[in-house]
C-alpha atoms as a PDB file:
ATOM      1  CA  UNK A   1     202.602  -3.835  74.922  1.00  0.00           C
ATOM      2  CA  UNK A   2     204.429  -6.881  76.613  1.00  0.00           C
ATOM      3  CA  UNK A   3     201.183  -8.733  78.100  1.00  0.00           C
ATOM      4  CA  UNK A   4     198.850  -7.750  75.237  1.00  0.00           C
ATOM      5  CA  UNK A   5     202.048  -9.537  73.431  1.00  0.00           C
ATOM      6  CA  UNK A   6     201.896 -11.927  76.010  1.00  0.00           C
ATOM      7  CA  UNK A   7     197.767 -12.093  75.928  1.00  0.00           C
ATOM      8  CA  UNK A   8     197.884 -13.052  72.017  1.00  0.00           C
ATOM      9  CA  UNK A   9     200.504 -15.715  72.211  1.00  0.00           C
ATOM     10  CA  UNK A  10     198.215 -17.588  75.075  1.00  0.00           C
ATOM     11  CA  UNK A  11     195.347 -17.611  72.647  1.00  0.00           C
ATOM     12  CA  UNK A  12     196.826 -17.873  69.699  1.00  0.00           C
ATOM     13  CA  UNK A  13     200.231 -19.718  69.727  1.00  0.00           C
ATOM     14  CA  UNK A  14     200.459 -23.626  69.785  1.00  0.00           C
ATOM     15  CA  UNK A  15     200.403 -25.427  72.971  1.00  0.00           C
ATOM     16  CA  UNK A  16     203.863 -25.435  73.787  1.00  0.00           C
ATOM     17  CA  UNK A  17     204.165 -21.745  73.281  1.00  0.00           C
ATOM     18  CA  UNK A  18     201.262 -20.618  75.120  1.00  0.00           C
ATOM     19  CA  UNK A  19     202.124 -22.643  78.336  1.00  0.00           C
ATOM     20  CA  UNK A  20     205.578 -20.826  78.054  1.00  0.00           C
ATOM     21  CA  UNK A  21     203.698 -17.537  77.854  1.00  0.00           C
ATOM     22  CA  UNK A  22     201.595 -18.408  81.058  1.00  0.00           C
ATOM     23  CA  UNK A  23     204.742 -18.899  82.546  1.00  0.00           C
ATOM     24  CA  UNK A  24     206.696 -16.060  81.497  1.00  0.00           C
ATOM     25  CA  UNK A  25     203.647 -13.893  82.987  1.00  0.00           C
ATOM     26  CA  UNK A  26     203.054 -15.210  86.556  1.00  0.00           C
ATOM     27  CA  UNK A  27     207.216 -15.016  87.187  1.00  0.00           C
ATOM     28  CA  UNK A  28     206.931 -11.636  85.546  1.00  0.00           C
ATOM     29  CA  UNK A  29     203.724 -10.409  87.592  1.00  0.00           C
ATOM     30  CA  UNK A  30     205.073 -12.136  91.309  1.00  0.00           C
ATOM     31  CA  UNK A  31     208.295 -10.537  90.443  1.00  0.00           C
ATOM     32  CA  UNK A  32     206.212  -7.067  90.497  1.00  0.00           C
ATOM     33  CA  UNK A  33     204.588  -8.043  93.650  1.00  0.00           C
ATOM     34  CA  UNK A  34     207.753  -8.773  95.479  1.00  0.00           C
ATOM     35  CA  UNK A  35     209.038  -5.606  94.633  1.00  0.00           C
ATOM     36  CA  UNK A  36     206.190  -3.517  95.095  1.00  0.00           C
ATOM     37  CA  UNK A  37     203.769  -4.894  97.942  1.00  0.00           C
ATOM     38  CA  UNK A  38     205.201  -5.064 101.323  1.00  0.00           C
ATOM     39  CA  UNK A  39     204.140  -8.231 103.286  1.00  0.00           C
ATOM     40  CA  UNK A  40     202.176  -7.193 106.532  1.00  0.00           C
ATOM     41  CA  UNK A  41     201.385 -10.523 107.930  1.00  0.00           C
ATOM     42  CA  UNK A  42     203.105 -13.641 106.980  1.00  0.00           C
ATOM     43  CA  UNK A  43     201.371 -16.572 107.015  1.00  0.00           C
ATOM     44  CA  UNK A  44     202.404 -19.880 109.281  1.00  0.00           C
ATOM     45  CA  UNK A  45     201.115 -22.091 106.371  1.00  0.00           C
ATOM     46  CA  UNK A  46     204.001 -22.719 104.152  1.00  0.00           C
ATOM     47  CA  UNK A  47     201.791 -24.119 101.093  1.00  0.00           C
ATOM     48  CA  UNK A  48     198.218 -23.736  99.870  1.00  0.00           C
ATOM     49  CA  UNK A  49     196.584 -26.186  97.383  1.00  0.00           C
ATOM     50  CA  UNK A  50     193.888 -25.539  95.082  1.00  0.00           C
ATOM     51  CA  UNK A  51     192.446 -28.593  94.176  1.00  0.00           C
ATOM     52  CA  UNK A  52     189.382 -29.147  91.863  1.00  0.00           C
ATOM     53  CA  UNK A  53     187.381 -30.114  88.849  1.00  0.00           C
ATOM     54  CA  UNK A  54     186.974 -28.041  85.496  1.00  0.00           C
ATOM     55  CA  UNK A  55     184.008 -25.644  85.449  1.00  0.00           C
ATOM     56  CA  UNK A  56     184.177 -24.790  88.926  1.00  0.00           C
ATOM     57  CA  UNK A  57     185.193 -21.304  88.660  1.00  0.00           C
ATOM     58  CA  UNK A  58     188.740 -21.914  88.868  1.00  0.00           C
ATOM     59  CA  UNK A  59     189.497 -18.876  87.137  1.00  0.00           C
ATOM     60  CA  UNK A  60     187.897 -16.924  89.405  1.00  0.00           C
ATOM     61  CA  UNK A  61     189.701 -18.204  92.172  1.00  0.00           C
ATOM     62  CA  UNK A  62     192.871 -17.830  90.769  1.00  0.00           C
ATOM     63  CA  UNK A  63     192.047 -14.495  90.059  1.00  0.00           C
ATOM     64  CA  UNK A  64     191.156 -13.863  93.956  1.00  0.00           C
ATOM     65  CA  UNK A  65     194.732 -15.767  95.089  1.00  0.00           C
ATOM     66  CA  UNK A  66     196.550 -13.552  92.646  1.00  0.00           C
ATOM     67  CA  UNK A  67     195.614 -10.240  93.899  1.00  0.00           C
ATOM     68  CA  UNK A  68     198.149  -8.461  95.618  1.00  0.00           C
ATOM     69  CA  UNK A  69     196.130  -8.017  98.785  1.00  0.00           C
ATOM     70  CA  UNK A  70     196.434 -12.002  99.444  1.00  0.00           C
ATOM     71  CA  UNK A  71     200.212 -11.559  99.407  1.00  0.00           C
ATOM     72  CA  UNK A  72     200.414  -8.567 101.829  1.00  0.00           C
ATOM     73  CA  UNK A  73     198.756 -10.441 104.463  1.00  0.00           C
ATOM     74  CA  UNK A  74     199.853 -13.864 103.811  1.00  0.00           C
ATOM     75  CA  UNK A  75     203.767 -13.553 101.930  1.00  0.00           C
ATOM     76  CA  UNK A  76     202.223 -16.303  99.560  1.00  0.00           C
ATOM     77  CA  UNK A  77     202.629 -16.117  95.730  1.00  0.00           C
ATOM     78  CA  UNK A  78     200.634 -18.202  93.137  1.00  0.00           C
ATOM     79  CA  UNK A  79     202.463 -21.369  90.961  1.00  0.00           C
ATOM     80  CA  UNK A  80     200.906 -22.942  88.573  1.00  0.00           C
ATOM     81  CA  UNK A  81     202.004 -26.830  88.532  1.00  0.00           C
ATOM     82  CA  UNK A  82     200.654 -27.100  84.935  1.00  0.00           C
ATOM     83  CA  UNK A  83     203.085 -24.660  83.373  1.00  0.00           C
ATOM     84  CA  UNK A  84     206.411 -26.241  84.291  1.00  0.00           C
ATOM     85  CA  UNK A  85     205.088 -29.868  83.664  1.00  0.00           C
ATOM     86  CA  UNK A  86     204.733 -30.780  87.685  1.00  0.00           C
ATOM     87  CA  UNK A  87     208.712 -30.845  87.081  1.00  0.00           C
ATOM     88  CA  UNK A  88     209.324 -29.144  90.717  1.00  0.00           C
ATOM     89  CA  UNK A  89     210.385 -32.134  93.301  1.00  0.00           C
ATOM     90  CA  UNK A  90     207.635 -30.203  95.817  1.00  0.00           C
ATOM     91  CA  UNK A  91     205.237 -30.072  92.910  1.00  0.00           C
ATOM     92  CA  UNK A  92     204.555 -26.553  94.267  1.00  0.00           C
ATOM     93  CA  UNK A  93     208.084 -24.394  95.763  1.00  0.00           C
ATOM     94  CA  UNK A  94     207.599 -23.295  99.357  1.00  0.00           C
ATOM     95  CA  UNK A  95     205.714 -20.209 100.554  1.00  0.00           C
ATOM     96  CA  UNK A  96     203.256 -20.491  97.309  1.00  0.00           C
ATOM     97  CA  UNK A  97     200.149 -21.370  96.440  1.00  0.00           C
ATOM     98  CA  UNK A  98     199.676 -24.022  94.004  1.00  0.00           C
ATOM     99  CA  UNK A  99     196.444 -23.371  91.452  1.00  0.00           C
ATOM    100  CA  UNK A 100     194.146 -24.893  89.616  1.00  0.00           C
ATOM    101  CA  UNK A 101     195.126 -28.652  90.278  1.00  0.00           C
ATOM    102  CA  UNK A 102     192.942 -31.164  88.617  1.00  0.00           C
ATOM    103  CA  UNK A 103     193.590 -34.112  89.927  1.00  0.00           C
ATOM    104  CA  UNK A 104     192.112 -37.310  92.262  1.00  0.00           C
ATOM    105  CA  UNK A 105     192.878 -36.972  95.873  1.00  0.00           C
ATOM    106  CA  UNK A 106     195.012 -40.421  95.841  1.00  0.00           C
ATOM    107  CA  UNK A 107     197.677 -37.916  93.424  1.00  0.00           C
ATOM    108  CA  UNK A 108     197.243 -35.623  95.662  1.00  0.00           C
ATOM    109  CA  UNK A 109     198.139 -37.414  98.721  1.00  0.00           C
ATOM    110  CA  UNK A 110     201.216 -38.991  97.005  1.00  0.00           C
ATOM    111  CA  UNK A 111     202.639 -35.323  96.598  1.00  0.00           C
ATOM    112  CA  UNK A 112     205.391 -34.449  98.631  1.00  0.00           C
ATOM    113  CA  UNK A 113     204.003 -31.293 101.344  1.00  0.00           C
ATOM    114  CA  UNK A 114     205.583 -29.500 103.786  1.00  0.00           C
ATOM    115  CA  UNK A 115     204.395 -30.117 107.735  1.00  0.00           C
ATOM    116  CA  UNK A 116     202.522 -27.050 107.333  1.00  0.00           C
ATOM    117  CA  UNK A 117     200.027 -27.027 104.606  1.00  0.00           C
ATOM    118  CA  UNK A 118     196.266 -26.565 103.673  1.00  0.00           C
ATOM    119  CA  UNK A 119     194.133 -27.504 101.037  1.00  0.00           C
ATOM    120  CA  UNK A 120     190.922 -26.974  99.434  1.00  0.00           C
ATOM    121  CA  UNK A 121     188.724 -28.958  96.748  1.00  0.00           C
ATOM    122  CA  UNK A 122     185.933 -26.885  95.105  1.00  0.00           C
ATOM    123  CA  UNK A 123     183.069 -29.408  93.976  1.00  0.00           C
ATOM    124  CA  UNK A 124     180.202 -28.425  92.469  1.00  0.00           C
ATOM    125  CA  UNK A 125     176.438 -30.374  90.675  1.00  0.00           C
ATOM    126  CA  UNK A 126     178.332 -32.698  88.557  1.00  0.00           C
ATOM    127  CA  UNK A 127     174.719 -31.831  86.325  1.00  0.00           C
ATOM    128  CA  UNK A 128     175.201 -28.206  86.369  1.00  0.00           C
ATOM    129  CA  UNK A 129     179.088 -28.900  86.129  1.00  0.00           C
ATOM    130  CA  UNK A 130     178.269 -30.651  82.674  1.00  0.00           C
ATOM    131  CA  UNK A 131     175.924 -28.229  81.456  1.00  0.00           C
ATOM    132  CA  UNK A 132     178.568 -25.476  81.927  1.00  0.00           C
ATOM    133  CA  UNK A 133     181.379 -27.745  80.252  1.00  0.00           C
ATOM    134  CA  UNK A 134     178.904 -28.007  77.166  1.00  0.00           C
ATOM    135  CA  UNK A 135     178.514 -24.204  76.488  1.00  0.00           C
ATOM    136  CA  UNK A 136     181.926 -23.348  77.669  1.00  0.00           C
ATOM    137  CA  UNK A 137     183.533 -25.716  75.392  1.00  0.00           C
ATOM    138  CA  UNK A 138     181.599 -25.087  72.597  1.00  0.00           C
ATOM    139  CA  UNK A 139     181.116 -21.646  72.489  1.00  0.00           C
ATOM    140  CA  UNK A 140     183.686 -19.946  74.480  1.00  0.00           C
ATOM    141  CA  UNK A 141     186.540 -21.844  76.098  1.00  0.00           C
ATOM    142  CA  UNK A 142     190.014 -20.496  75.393  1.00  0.00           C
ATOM    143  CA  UNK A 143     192.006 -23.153  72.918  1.00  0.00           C
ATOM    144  CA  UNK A 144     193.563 -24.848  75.027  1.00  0.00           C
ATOM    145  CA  UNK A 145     194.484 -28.543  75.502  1.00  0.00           C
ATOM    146  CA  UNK A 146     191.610 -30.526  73.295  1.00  0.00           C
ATOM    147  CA  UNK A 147     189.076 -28.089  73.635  1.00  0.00           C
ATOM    148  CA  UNK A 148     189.550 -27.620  70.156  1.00  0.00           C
ATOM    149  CA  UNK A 149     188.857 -31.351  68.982  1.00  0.00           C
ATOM    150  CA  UNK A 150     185.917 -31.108  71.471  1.00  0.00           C
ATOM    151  CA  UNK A 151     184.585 -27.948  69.750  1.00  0.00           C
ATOM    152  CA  UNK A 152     184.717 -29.554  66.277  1.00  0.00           C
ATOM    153  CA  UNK A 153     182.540 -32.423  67.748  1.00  0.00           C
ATOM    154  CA  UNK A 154     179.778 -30.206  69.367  1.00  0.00           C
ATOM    155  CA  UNK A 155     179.401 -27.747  66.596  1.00  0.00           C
ATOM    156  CA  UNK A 156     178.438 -30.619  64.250  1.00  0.00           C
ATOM    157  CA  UNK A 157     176.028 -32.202  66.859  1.00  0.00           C
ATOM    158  CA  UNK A 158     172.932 -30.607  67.962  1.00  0.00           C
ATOM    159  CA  UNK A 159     172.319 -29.946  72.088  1.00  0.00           C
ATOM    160  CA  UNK A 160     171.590 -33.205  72.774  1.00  0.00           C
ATOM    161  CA  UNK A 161     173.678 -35.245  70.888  1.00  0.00           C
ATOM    162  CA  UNK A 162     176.185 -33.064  72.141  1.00  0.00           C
ATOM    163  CA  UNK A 163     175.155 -33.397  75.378  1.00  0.00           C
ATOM    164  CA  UNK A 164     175.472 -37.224  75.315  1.00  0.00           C
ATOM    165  CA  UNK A 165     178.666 -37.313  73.578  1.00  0.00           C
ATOM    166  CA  UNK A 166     180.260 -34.883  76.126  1.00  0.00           C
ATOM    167  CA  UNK A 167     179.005 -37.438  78.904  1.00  0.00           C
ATOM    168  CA  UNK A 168     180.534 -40.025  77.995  1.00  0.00           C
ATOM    169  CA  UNK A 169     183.865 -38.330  77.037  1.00  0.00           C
ATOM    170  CA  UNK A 170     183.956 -36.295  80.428  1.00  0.00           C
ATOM    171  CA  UNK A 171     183.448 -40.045  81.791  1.00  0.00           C
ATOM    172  CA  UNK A 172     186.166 -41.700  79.747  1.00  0.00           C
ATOM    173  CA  UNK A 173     188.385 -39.340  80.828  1.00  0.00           C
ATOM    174  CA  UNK A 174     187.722 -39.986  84.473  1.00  0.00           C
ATOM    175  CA  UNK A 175     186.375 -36.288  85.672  1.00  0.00           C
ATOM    176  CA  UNK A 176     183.365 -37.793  87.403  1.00  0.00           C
ATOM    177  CA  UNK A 177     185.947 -39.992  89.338  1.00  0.00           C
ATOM    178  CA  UNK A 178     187.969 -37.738  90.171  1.00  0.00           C
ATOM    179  CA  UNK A 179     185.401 -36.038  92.150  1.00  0.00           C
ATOM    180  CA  UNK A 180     183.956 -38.810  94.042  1.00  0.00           C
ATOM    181  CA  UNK A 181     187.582 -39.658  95.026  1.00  0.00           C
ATOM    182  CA  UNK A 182     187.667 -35.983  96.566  1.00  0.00           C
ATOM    183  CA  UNK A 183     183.984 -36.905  98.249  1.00  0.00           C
ATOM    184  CA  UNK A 184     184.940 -40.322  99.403  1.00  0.00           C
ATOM    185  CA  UNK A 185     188.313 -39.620 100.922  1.00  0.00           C
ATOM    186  CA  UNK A 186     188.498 -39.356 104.945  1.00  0.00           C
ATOM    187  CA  UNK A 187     187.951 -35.613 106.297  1.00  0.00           C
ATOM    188  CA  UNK A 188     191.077 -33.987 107.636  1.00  0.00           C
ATOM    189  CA  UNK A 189     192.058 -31.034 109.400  1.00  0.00           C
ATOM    190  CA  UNK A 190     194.126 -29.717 106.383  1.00  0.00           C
ATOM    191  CA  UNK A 191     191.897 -30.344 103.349  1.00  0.00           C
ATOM    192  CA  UNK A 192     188.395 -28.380 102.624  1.00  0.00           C
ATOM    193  CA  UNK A 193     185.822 -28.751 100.439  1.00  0.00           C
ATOM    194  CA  UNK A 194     184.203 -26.433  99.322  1.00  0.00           C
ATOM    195  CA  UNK A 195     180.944 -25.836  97.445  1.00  0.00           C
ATOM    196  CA  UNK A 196     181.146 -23.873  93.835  1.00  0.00           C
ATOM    197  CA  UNK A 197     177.361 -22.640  94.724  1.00  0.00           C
ATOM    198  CA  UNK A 198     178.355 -21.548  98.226  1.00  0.00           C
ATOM    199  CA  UNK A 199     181.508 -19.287  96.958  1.00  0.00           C
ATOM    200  CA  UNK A 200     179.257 -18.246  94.327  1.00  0.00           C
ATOM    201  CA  UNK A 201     176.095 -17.374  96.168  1.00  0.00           C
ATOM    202  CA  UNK A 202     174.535 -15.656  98.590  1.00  0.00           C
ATOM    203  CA  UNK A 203     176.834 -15.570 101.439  1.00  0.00           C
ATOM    204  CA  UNK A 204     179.945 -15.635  99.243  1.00  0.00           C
ATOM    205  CA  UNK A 205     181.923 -12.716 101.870  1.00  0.00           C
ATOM    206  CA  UNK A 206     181.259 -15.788 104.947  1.00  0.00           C
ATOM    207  CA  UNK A 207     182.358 -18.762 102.413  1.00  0.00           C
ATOM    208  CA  UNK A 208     185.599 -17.291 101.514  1.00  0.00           C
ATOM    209  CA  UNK A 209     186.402 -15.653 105.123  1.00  0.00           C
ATOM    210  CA  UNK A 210     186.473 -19.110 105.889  1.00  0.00           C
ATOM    211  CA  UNK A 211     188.318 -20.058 103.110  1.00  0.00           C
ATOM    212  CA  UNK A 212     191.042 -17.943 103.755  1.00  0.00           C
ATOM    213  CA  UNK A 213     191.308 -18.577 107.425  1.00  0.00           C
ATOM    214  CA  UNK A 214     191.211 -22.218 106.677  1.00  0.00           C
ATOM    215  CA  UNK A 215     194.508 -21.474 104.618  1.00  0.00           C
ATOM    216  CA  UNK A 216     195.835 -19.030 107.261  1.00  0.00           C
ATOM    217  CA  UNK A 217     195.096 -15.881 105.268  1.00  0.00           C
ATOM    218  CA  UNK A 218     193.454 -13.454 107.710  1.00  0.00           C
ATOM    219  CA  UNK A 219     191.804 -10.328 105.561  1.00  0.00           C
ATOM    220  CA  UNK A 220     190.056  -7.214 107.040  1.00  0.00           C
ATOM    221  CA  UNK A 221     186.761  -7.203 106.292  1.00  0.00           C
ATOM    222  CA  UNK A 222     186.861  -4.137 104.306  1.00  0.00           C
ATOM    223  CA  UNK A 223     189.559  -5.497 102.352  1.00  0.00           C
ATOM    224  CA  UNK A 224     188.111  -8.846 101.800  1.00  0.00           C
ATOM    225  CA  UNK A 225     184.975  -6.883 100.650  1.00  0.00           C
ATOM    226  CA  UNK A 226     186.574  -4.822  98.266  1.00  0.00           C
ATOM    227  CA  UNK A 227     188.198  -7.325  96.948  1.00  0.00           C
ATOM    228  CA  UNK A 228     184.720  -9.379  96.174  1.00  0.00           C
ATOM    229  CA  UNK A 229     183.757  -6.712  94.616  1.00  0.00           C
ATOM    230  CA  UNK A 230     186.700  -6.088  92.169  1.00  0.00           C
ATOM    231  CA  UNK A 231     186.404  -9.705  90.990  1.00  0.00           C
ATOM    232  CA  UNK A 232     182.606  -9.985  90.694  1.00  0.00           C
ATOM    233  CA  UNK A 233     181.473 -12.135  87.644  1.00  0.00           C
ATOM    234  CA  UNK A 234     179.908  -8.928  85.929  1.00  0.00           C
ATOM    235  CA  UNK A 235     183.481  -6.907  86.306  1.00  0.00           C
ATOM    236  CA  UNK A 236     185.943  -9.749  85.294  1.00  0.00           C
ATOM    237  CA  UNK A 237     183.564 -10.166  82.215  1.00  0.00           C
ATOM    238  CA  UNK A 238     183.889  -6.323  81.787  1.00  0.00           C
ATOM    239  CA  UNK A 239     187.852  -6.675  81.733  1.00  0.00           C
ATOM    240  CA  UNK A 240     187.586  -9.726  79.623  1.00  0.00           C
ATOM    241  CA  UNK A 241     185.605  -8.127  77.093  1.00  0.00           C
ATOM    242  CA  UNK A 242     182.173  -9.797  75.704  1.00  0.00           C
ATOM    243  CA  UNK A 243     183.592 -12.516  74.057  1.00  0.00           C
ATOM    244  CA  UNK A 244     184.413 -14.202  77.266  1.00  0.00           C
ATOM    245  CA  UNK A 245     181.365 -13.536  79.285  1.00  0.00           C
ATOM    246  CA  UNK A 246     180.088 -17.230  79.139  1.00  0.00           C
ATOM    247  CA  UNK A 247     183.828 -17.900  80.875  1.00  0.00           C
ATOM    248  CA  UNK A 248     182.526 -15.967  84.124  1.00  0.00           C
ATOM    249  CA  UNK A 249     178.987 -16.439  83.923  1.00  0.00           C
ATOM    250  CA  UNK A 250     177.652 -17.215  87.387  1.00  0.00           C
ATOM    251  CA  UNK A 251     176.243 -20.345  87.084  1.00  0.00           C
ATOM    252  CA  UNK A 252     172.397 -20.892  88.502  1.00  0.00           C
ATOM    253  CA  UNK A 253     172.539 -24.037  91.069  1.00  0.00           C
ATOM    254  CA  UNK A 254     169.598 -26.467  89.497  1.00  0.00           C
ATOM    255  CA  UNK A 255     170.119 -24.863  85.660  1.00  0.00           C
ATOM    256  CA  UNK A 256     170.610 -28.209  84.269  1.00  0.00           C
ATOM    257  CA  UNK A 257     166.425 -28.786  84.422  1.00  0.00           C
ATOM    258  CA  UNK A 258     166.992 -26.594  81.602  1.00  0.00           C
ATOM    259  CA  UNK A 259     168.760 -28.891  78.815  1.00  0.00           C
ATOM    260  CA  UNK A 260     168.051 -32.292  80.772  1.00  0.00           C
ATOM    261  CA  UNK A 261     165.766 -34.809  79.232  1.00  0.00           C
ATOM    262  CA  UNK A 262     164.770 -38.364  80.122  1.00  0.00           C
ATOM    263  CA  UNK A 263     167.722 -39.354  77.611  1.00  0.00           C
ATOM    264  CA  UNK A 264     169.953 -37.508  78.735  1.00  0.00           C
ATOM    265  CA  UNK A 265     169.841 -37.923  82.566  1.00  0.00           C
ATOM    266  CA  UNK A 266     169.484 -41.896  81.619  1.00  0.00           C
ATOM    267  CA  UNK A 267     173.431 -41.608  79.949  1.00  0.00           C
ATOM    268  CA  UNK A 268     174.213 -39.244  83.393  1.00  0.00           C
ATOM    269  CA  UNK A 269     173.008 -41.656  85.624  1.00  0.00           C
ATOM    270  CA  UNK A 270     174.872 -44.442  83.679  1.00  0.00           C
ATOM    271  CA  UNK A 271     177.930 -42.612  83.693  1.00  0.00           C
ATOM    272  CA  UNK A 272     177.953 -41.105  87.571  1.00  0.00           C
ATOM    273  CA  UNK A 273     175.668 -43.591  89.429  1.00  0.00           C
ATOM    274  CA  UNK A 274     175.347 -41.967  92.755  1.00  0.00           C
ATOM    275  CA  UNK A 275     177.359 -39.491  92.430  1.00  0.00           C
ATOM    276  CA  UNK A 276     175.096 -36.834  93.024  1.00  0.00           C
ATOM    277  CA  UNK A 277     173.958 -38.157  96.180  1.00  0.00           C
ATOM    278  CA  UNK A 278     177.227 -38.898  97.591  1.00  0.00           C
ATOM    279  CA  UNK A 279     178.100 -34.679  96.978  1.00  0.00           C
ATOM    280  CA  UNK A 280     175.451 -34.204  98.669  1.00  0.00           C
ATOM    281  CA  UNK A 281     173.021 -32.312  95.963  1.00  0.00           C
ATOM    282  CA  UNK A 282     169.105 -33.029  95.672  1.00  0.00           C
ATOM    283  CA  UNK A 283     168.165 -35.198  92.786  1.00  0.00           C
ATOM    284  CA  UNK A 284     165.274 -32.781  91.699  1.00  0.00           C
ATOM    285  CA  UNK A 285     165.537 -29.063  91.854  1.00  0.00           C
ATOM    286  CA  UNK A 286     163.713 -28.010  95.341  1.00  0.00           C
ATOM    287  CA  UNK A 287     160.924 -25.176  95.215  1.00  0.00           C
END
């Protein structure tokens, strides 16, 4: 009864109230965890940092960092930075791991961090990363933030109008930028990055063992497998109900060939330069 409560107020309530709902419920679900998951192995690394860029399965990831079998064998909970207005002087308390942080790596290396820390950026085709952002927003995204605005725009548009629109407003509001300031920025012992299309692909059980070491989390394999499998894109959209499917569809590396014209790669280009070069992607889908 309390999180369905909880579940309708996030989706339904304004902004304020929904970000005090999120909050309510990850105090309310690490409190459960402290009290009901003993911590086998705790981890050396005092705090973890996910760092990335919308539509790069962050979801997903928090729902992996979450589980309760990353806190047995690391003693690390999940914060959210977002949901108490990056008031904390550490931005993210001690022995947790900070989510879904969408900013430029100069922000990030402003932040205050323990000696001990790790940190990973997921990246992923700014093209397909723009194609997803379309349908999401349009058709499926959560109301949250402007999404809402945004909707109201791309309903009234057709695809590529919309398309072009959302270019230039995903540019204006610096999301291309804050990439390339992720790609650009000197390699380092504590910071990752990591490829959406490699967690997402074939060899998703050796990208995320290395994940997880990286941010000294050691799981058995059998655990780590398991818990794969419980948060496969097909079962998280079974829990989430049809509704949300688009929210956890995994994403085809090269799928914006499908809704890219001369136009609209034209306004990309403008917009990105060589951005997709400097991540490191082909410029034409490979057969």
């Amino acid at each position: 009864m309390f999180n369905n409560a909880v579940m309708y107020a996030k989706q339904n309530a304004p902004e304020s109230v929904r970000v005090l709902a999120r909050r309510t419920q990850l105090e309310a679900y690490n409190a459960r965890l402290r009290l009901t998951v003993p911590v086998a192995t705790r981890s050396e690394i005092e705090n973890v940092y996910h760092c990335a860029i919308r539509k790069t399965a962050s979801q997903w990831i928090k729902a992996v960092f979450s589980d309760p079998v990353i806190y047995r064998h690391s003693g690390l909970l999940t914060y959210d930075p977002r949901f108490y207005n990056w008031k904390h002087p550490q931005v993210v308390p001690r022995r947790r791991i900070g989510l879904s942080m969408f900013i430029p790596r100069a922000r990030f290396d402003k932040m205050p961090k323990p000696e001990k820390y790790r940190a990973f950026f997921v990246m992923r085709d700014p093209r397909d990363m723009l194609v997803s952002s379309y349908f999401s927003t349009r058709n499926s995204h959560g109301p949250m933030g402007d999404v809402l605005e945004q909707r109201r725009v791309l309903v009234e548009k057709p695809r590529k109008e919309g398309m072009l629109w959302l270019i230039d407003d995903l540019a204006k509001k610096g999301r291309f930028n804050v990439l390339r300031s992720w790609i650009d920025a000197p390699a380092t012992d504590e910071v990752r990055l990591v490829r959406y299309e490699d967690l997402t692909g074939d060899k998703q059980a050796e990208e995320m063992e290395a994940l997880l070491r990286h941010c000294g989390i050691i799981l058995p394999p059998a655990e780590l497998a398991q818990t794969l499998e419980k948060y496969s894109f097909t079962k998280m959209n079974e829990r989430q109900g049809t509704a949300k499917v688009s929210h956890y569809r995994k994403g085809q590396p090269g799928d914006w060939q499908n809704h890219f014209d001369d136009d609209i790669y034209e306004a990309f280009l403008k917009a990105t330069g060589n951005l997709v070069e400097r991540a490191g992607y082909p410029t034409y889908q490979q057969k």
